[in-house]
PDB file of N, CA and C in Angstrom:
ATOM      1  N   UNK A   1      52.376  -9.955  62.123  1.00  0.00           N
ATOM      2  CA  UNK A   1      53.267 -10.814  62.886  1.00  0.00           C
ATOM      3  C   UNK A   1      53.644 -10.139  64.207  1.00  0.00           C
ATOM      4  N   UNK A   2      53.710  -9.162  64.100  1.00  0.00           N
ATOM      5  CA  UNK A   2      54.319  -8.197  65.748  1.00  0.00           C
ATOM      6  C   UNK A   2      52.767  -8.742  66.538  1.00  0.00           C
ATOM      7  N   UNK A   3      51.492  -8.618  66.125  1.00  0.00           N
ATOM      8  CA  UNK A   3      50.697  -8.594  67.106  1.00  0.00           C
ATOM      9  C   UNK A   3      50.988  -9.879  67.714  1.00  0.00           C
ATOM     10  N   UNK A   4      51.068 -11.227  66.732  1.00  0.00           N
ATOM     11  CA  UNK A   4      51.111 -12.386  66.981  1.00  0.00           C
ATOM     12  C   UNK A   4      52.132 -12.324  67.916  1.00  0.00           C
ATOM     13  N   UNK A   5      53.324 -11.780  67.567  1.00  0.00           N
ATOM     14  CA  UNK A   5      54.818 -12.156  68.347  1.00  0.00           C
ATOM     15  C   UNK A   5      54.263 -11.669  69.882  1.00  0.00           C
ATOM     16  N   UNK A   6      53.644 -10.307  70.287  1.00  0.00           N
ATOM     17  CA  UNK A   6      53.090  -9.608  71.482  1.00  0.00           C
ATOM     18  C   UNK A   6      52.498 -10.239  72.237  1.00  0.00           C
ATOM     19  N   UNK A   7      51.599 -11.368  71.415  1.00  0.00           N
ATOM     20  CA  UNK A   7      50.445 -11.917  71.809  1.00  0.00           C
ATOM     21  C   UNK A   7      51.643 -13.461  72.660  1.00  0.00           C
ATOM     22  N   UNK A   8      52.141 -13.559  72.017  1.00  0.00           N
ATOM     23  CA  UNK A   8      52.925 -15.402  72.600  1.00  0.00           C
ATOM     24  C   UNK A   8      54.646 -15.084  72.890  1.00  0.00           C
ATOM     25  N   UNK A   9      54.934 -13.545  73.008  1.00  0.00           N
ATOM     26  CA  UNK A   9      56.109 -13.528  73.898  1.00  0.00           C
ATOM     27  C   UNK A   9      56.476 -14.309  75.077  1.00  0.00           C
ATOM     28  N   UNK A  10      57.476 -14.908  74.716  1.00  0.00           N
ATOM     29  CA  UNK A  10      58.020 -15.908  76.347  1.00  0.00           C
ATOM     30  C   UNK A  10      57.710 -14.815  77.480  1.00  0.00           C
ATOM     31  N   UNK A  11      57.225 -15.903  78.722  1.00  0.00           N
ATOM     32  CA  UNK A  11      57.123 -15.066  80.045  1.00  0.00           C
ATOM     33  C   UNK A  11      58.860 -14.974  80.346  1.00  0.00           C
ATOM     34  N   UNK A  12      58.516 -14.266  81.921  1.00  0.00           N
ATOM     35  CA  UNK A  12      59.821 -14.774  82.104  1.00  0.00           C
ATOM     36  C   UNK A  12      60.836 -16.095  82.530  1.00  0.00           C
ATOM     37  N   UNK A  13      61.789 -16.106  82.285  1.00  0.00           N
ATOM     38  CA  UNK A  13      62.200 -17.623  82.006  1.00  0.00           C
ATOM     39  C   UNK A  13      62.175 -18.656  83.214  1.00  0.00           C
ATOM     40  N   UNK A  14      61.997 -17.574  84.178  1.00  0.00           N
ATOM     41  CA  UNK A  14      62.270 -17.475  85.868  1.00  0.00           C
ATOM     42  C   UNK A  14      61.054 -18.524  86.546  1.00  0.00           C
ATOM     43  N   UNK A  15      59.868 -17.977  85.767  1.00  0.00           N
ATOM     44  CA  UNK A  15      58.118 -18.297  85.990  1.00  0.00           C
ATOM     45  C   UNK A  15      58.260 -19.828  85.057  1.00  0.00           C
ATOM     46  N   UNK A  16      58.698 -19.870  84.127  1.00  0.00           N
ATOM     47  CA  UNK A  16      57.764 -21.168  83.202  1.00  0.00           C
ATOM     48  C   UNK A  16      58.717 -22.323  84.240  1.00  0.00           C
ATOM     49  N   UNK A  17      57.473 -23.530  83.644  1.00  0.00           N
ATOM     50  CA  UNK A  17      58.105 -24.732  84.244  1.00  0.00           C
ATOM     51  C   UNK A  17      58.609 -25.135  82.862  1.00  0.00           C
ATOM     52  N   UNK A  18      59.047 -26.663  83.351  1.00  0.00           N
ATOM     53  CA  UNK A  18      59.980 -27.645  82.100  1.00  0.00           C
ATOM     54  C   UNK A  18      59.145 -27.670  81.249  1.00  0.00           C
ATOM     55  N   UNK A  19      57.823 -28.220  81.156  1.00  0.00           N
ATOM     56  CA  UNK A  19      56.837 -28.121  80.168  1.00  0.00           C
ATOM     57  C   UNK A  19      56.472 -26.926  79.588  1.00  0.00           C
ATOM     58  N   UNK A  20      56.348 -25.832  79.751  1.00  0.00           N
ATOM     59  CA  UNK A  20      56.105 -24.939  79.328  1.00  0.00           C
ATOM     60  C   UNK A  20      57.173 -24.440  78.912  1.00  0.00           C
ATOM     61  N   UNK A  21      58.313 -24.382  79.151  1.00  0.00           N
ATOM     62  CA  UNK A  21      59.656 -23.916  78.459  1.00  0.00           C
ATOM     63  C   UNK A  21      59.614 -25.059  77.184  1.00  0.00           C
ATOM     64  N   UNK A  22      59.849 -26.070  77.156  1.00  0.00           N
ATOM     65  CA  UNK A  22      59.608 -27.214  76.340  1.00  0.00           C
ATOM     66  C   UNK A  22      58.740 -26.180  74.903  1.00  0.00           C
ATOM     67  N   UNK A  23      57.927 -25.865  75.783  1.00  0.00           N
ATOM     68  CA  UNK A  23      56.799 -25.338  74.645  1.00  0.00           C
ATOM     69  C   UNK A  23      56.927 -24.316  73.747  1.00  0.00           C
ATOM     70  N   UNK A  24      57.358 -23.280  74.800  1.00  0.00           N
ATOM     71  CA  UNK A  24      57.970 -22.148  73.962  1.00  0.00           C
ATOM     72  C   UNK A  24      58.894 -22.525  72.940  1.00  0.00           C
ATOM     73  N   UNK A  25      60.160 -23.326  73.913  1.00  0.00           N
ATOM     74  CA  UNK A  25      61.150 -23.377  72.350  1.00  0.00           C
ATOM     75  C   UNK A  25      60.440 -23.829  71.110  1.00  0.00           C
ATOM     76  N   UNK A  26      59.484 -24.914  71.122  1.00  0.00           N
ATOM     77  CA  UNK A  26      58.655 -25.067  70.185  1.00  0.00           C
ATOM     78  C   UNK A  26      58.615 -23.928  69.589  1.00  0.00           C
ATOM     79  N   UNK A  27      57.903 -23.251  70.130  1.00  0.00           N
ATOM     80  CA  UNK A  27      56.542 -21.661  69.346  1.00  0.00           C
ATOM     81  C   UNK A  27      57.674 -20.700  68.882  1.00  0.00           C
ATOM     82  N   UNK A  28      59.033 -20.966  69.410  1.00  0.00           N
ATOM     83  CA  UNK A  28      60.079 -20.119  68.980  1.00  0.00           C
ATOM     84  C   UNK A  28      60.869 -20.729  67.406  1.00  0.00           C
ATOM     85  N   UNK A  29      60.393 -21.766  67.598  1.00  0.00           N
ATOM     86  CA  UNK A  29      61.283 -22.554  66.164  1.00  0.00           C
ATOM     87  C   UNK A  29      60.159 -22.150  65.179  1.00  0.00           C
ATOM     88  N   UNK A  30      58.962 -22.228  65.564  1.00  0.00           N
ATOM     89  CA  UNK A  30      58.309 -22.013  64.483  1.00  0.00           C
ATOM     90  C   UNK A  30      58.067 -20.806  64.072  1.00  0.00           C
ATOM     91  N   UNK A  31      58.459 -19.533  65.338  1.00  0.00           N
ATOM     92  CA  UNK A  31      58.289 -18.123  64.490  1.00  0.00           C
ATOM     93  C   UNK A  31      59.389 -17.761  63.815  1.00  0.00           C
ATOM     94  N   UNK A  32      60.323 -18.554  63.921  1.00  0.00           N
ATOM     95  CA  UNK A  32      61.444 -18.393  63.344  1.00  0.00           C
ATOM     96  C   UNK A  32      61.041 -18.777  62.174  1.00  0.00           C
ATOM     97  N   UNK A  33      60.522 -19.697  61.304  1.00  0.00           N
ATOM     98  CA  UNK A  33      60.285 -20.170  60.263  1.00  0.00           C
ATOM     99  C   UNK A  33      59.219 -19.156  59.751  1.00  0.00           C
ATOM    100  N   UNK A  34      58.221 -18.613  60.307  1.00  0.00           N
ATOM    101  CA  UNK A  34      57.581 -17.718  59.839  1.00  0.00           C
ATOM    102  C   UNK A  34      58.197 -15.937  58.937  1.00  0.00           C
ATOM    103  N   UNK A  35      59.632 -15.890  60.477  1.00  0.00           N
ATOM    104  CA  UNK A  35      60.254 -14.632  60.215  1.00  0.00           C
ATOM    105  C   UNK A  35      61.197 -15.083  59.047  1.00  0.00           C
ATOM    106  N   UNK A  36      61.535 -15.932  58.717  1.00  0.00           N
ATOM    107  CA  UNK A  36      62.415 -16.065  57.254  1.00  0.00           C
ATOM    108  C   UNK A  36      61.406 -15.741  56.310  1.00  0.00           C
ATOM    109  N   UNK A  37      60.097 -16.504  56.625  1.00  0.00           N
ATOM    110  CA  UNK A  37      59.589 -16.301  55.220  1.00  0.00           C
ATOM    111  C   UNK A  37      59.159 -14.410  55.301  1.00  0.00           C
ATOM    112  N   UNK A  38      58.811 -13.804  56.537  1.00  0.00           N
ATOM    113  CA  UNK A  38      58.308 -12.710  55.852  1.00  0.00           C
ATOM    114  C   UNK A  38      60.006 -11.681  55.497  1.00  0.00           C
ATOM    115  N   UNK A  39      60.647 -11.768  56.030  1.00  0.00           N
ATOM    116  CA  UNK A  39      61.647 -11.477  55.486  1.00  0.00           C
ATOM    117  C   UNK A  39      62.038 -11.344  54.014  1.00  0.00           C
ATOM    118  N   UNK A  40      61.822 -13.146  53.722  1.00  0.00           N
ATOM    119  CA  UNK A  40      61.894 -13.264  52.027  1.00  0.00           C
ATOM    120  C   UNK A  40      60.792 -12.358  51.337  1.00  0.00           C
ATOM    121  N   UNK A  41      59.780 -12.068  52.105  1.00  0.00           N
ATOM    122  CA  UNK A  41      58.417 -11.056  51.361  1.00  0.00           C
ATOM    123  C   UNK A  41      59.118  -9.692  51.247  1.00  0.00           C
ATOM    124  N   UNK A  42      59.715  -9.218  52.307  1.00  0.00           N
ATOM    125  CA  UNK A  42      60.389  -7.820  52.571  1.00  0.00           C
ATOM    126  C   UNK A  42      61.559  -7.423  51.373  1.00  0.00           C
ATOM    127  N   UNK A  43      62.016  -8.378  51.268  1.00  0.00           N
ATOM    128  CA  UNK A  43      62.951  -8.534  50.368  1.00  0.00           C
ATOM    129  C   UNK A  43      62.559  -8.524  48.929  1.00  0.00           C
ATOM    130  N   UNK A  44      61.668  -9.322  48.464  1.00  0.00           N
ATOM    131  CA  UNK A  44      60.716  -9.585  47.739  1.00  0.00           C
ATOM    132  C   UNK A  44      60.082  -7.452  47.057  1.00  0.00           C
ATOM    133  N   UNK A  45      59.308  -7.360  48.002  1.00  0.00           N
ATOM    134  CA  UNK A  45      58.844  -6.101  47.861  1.00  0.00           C
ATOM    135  C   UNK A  45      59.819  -4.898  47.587  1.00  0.00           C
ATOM    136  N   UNK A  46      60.935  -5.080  48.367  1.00  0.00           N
ATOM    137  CA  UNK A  46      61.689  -3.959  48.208  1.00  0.00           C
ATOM    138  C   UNK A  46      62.355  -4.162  46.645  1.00  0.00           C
ATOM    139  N   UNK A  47      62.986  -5.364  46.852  1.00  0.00           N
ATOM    140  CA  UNK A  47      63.335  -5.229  45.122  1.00  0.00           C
ATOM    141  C   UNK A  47      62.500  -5.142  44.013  1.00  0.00           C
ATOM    142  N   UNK A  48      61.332  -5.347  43.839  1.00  0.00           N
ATOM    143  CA  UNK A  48      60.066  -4.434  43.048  1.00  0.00           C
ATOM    144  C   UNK A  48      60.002  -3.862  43.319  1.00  0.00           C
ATOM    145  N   UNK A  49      60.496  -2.503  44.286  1.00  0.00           N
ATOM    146  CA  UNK A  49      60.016  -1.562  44.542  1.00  0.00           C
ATOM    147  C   UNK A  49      61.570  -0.619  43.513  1.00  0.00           C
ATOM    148  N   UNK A  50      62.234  -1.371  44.021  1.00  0.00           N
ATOM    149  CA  UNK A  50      63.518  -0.727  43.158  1.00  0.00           C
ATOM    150  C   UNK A  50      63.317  -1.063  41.671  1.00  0.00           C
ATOM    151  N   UNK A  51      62.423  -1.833  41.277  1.00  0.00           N
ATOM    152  CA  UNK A  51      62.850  -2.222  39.598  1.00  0.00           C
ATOM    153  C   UNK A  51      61.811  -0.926  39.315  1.00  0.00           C
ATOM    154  N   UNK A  52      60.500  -0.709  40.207  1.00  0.00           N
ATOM    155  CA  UNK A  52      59.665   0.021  39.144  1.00  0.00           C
ATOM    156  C   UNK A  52      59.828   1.374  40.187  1.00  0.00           C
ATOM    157  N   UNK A  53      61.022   1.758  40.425  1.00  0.00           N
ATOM    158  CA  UNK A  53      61.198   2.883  40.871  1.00  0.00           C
ATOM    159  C   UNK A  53      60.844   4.084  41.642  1.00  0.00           C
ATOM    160  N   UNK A  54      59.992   2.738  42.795  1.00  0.00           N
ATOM    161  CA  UNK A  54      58.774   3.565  43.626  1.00  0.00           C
ATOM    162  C   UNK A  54      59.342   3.350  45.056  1.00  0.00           C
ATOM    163  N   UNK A  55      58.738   4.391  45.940  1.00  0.00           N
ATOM    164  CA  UNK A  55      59.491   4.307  46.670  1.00  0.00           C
ATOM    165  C   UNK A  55      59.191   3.259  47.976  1.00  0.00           C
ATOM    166  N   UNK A  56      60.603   3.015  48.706  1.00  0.00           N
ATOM    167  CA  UNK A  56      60.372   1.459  49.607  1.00  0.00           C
ATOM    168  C   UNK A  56      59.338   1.653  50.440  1.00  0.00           C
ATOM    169  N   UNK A  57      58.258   0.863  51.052  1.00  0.00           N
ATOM    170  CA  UNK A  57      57.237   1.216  51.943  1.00  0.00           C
ATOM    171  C   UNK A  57      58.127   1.332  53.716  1.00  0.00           C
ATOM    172  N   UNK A  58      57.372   1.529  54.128  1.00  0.00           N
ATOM    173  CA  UNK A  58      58.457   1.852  55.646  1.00  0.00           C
ATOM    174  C   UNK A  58      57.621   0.502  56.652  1.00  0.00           C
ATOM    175  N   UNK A  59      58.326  -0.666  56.855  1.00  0.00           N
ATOM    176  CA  UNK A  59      57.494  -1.299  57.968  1.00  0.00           C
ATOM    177  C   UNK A  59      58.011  -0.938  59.372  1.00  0.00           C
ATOM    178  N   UNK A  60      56.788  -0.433  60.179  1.00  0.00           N
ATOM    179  CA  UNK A  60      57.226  -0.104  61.517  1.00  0.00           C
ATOM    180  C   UNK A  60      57.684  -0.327  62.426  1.00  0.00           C
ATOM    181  N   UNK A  61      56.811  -2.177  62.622  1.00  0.00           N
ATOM    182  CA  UNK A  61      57.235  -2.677  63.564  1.00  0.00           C
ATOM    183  C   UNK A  61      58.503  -3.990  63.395  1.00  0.00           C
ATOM    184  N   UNK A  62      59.266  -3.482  61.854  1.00  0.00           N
ATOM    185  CA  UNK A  62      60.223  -4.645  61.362  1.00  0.00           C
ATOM    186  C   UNK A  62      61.610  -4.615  62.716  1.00  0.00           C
ATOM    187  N   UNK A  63      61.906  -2.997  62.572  1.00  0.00           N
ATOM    188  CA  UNK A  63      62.767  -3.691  63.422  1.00  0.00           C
ATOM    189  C   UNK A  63      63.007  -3.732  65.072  1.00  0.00           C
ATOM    190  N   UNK A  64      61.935  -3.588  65.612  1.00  0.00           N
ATOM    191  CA  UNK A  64      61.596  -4.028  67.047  1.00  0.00           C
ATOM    192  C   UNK A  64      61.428  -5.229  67.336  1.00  0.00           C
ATOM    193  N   UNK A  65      61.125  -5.415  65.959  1.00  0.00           N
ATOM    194  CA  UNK A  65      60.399  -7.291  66.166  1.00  0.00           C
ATOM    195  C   UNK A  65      61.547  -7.993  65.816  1.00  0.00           C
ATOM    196  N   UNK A  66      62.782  -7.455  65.017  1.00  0.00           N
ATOM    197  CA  UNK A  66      63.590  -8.255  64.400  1.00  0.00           C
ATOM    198  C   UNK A  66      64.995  -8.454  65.781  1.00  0.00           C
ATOM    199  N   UNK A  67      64.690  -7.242  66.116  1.00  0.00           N
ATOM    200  CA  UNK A  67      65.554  -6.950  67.690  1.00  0.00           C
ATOM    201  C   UNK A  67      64.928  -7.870  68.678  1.00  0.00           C
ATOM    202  N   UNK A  68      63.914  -8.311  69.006  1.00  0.00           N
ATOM    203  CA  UNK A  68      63.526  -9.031  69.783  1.00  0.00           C
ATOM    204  C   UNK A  68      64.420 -10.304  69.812  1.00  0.00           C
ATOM    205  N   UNK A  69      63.148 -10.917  68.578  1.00  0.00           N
ATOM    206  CA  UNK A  69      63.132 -11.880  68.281  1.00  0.00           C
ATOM    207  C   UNK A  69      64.641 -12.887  68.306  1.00  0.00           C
ATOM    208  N   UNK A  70      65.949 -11.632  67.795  1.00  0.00           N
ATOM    209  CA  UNK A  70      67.611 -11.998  68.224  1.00  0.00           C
ATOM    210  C   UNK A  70      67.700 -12.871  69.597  1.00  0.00           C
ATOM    211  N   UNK A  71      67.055 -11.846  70.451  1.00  0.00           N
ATOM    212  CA  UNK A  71      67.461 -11.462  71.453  1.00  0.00           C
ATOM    213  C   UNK A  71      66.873 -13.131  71.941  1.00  0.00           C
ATOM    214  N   UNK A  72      65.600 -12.824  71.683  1.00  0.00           N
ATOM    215  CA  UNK A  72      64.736 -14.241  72.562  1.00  0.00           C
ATOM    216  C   UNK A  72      65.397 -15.725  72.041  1.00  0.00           C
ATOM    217  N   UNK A  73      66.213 -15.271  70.270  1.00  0.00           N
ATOM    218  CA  UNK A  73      66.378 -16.792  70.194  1.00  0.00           C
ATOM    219  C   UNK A  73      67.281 -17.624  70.621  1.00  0.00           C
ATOM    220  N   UNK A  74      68.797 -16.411  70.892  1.00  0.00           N
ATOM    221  CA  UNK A  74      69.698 -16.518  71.445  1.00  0.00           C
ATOM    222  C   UNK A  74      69.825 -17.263  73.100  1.00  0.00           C
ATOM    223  N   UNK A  75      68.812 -17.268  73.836  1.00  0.00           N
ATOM    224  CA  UNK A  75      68.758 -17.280  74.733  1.00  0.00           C
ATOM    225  C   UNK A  75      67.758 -18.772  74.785  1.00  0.00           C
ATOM    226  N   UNK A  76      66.643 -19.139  74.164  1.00  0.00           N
ATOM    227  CA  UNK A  76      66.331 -20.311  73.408  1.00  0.00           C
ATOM    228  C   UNK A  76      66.813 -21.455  72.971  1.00  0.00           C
ATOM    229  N   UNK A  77      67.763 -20.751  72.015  1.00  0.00           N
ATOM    230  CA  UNK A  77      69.104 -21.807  71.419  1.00  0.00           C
ATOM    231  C   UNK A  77      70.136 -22.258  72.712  1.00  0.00           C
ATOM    232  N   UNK A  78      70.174 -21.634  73.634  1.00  0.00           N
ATOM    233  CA  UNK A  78      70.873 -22.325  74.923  1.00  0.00           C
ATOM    234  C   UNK A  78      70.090 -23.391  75.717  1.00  0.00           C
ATOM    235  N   UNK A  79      68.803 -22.843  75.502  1.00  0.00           N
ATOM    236  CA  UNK A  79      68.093 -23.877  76.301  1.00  0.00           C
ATOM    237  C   UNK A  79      67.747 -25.110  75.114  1.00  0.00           C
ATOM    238  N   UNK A  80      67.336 -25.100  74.761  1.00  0.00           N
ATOM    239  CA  UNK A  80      67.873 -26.111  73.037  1.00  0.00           C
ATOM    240  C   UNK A  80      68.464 -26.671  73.456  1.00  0.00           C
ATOM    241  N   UNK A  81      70.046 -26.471  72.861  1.00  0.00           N
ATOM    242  CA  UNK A  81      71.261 -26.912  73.626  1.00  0.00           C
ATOM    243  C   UNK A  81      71.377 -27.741  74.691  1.00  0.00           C
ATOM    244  N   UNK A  82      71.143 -27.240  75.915  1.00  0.00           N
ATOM    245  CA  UNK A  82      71.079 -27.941  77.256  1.00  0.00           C
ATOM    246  C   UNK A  82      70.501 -28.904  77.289  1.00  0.00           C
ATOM    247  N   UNK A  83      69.085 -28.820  77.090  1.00  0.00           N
ATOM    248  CA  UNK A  83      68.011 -29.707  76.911  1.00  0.00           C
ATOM    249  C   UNK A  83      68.530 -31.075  75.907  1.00  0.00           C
ATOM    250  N   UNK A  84      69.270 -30.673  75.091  1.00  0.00           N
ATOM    251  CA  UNK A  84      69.813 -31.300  74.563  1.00  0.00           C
ATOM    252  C   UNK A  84      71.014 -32.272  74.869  1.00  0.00           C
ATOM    253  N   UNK A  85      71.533 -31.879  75.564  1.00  0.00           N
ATOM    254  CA  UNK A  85      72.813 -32.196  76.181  1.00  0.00           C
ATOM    255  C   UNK A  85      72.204 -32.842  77.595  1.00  0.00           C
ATOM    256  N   UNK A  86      71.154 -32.546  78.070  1.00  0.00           N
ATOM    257  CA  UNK A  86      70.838 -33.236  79.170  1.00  0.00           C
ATOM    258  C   UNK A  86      70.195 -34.604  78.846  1.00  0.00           C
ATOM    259  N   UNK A  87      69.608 -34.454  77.492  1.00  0.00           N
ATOM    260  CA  UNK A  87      68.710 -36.374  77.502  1.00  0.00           C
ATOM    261  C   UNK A  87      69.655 -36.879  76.607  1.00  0.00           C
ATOM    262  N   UNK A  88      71.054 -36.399  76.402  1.00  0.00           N
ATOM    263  CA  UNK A  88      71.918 -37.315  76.119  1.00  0.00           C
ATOM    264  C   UNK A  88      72.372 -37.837  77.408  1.00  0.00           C
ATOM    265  N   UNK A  89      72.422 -37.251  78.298  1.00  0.00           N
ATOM    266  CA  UNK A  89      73.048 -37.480  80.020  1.00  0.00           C
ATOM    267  C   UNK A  89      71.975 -38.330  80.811  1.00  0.00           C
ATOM    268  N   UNK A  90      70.592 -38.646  80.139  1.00  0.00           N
ATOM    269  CA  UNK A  90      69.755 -39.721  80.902  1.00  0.00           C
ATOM    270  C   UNK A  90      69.552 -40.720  79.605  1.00  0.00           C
ATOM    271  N   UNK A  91      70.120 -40.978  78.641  1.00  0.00           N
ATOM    272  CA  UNK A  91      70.293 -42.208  77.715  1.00  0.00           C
ATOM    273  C   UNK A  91      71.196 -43.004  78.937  1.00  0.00           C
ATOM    274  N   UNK A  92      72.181 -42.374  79.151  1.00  0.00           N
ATOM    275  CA  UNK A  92      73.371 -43.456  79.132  1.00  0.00           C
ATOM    276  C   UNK A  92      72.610 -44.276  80.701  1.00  0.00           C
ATOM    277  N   UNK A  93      73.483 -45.206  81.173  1.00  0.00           N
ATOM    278  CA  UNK A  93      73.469 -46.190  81.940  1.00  0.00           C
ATOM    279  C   UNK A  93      73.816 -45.542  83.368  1.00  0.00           C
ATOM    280  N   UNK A  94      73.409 -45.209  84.495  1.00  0.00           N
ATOM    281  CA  UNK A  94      73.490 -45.021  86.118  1.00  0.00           C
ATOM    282  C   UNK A  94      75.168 -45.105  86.144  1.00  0.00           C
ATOM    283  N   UNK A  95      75.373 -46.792  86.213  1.00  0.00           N
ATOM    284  CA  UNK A  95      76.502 -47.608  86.431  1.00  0.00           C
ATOM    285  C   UNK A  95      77.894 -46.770  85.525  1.00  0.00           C
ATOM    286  N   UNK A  96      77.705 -46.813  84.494  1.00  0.00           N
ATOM    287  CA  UNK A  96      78.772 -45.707  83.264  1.00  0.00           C
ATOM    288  C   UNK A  96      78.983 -44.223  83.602  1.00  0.00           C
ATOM    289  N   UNK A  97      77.904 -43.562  83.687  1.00  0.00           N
ATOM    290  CA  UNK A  97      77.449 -42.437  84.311  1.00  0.00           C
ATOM    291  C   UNK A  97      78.645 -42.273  85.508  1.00  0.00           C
ATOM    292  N   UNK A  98      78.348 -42.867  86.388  1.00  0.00           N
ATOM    293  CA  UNK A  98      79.052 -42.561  87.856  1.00  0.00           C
ATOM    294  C   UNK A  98      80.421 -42.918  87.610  1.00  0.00           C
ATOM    295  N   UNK A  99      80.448 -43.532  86.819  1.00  0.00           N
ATOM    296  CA  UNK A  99      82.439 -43.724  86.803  1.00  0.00           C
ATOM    297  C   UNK A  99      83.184 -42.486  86.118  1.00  0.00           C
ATOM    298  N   UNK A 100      81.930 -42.051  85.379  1.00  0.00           N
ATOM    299  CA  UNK A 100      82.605 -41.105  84.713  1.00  0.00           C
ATOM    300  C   UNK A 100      82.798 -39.331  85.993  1.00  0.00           C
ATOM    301  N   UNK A 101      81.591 -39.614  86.921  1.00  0.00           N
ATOM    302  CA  UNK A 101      81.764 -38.864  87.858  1.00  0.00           C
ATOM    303  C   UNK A 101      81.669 -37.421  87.141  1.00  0.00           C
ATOM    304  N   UNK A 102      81.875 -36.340  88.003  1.00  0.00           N
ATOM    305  CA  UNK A 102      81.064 -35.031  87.941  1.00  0.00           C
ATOM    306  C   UNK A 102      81.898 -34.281  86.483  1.00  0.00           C
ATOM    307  N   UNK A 103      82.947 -35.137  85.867  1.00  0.00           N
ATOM    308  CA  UNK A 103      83.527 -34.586  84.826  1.00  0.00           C
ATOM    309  C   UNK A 103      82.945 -34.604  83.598  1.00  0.00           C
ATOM    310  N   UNK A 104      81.707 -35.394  83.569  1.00  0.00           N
ATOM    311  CA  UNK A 104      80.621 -35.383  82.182  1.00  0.00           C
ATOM    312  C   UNK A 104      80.051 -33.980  82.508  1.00  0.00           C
ATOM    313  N   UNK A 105      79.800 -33.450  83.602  1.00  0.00           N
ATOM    314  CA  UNK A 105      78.342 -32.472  83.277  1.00  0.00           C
ATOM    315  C   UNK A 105      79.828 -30.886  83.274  1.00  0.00           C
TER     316      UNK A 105
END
């Protein structure tokens, strides 16, 4: 998973356009779903490792990747958010919109 994560790290946020940010958050929801499950494996292993009294294996790149990955989603989940909060702000009506004036955004 680290190579994968190396391999499709967000550029910087500065460079992508709307579509391509669009995209990432995608590729970010789904490594997220990946990192629970290997997590649940980590977890998984270590507690067999405690029942038959051997010792825990050491993964290297767990917590660089787990530090990242915080870091990138945190920053993701805002754009989420926004993105979110913005095509609620092009549902509504022009005419409604403007009465409500610059106190919606």
């Amino acid at each position: 998973m680290f190579d994968k994560w190396q391999e499709k790290k967000p550029k910087e946020r500065n460079e992508l356009t709307r579509e391509e940010a669009l995209e990432t958050s995608e590729m970010m929801k789904e490594l997220r779903t990946q990192w629970v499950s290997l997590q649940d494996r980590i977890t998984k292993i270590n507690r067999d490792c405690e029942h038959f009294k051997k010792d825990k294996p050491q993964f290297t790149y767990y917590d660089k990747l787990k530090d990242e990955l915080q870091e990138q989603e945190v920053s993701w989940g805002l754009f989420d958010e926004f993105t979110k909060e913005l095509n609620e702000f092009g549902k509504e009506e022009w005419l409604t919109f403007r009465k409500k004036g610059y106190f919606a955004f």
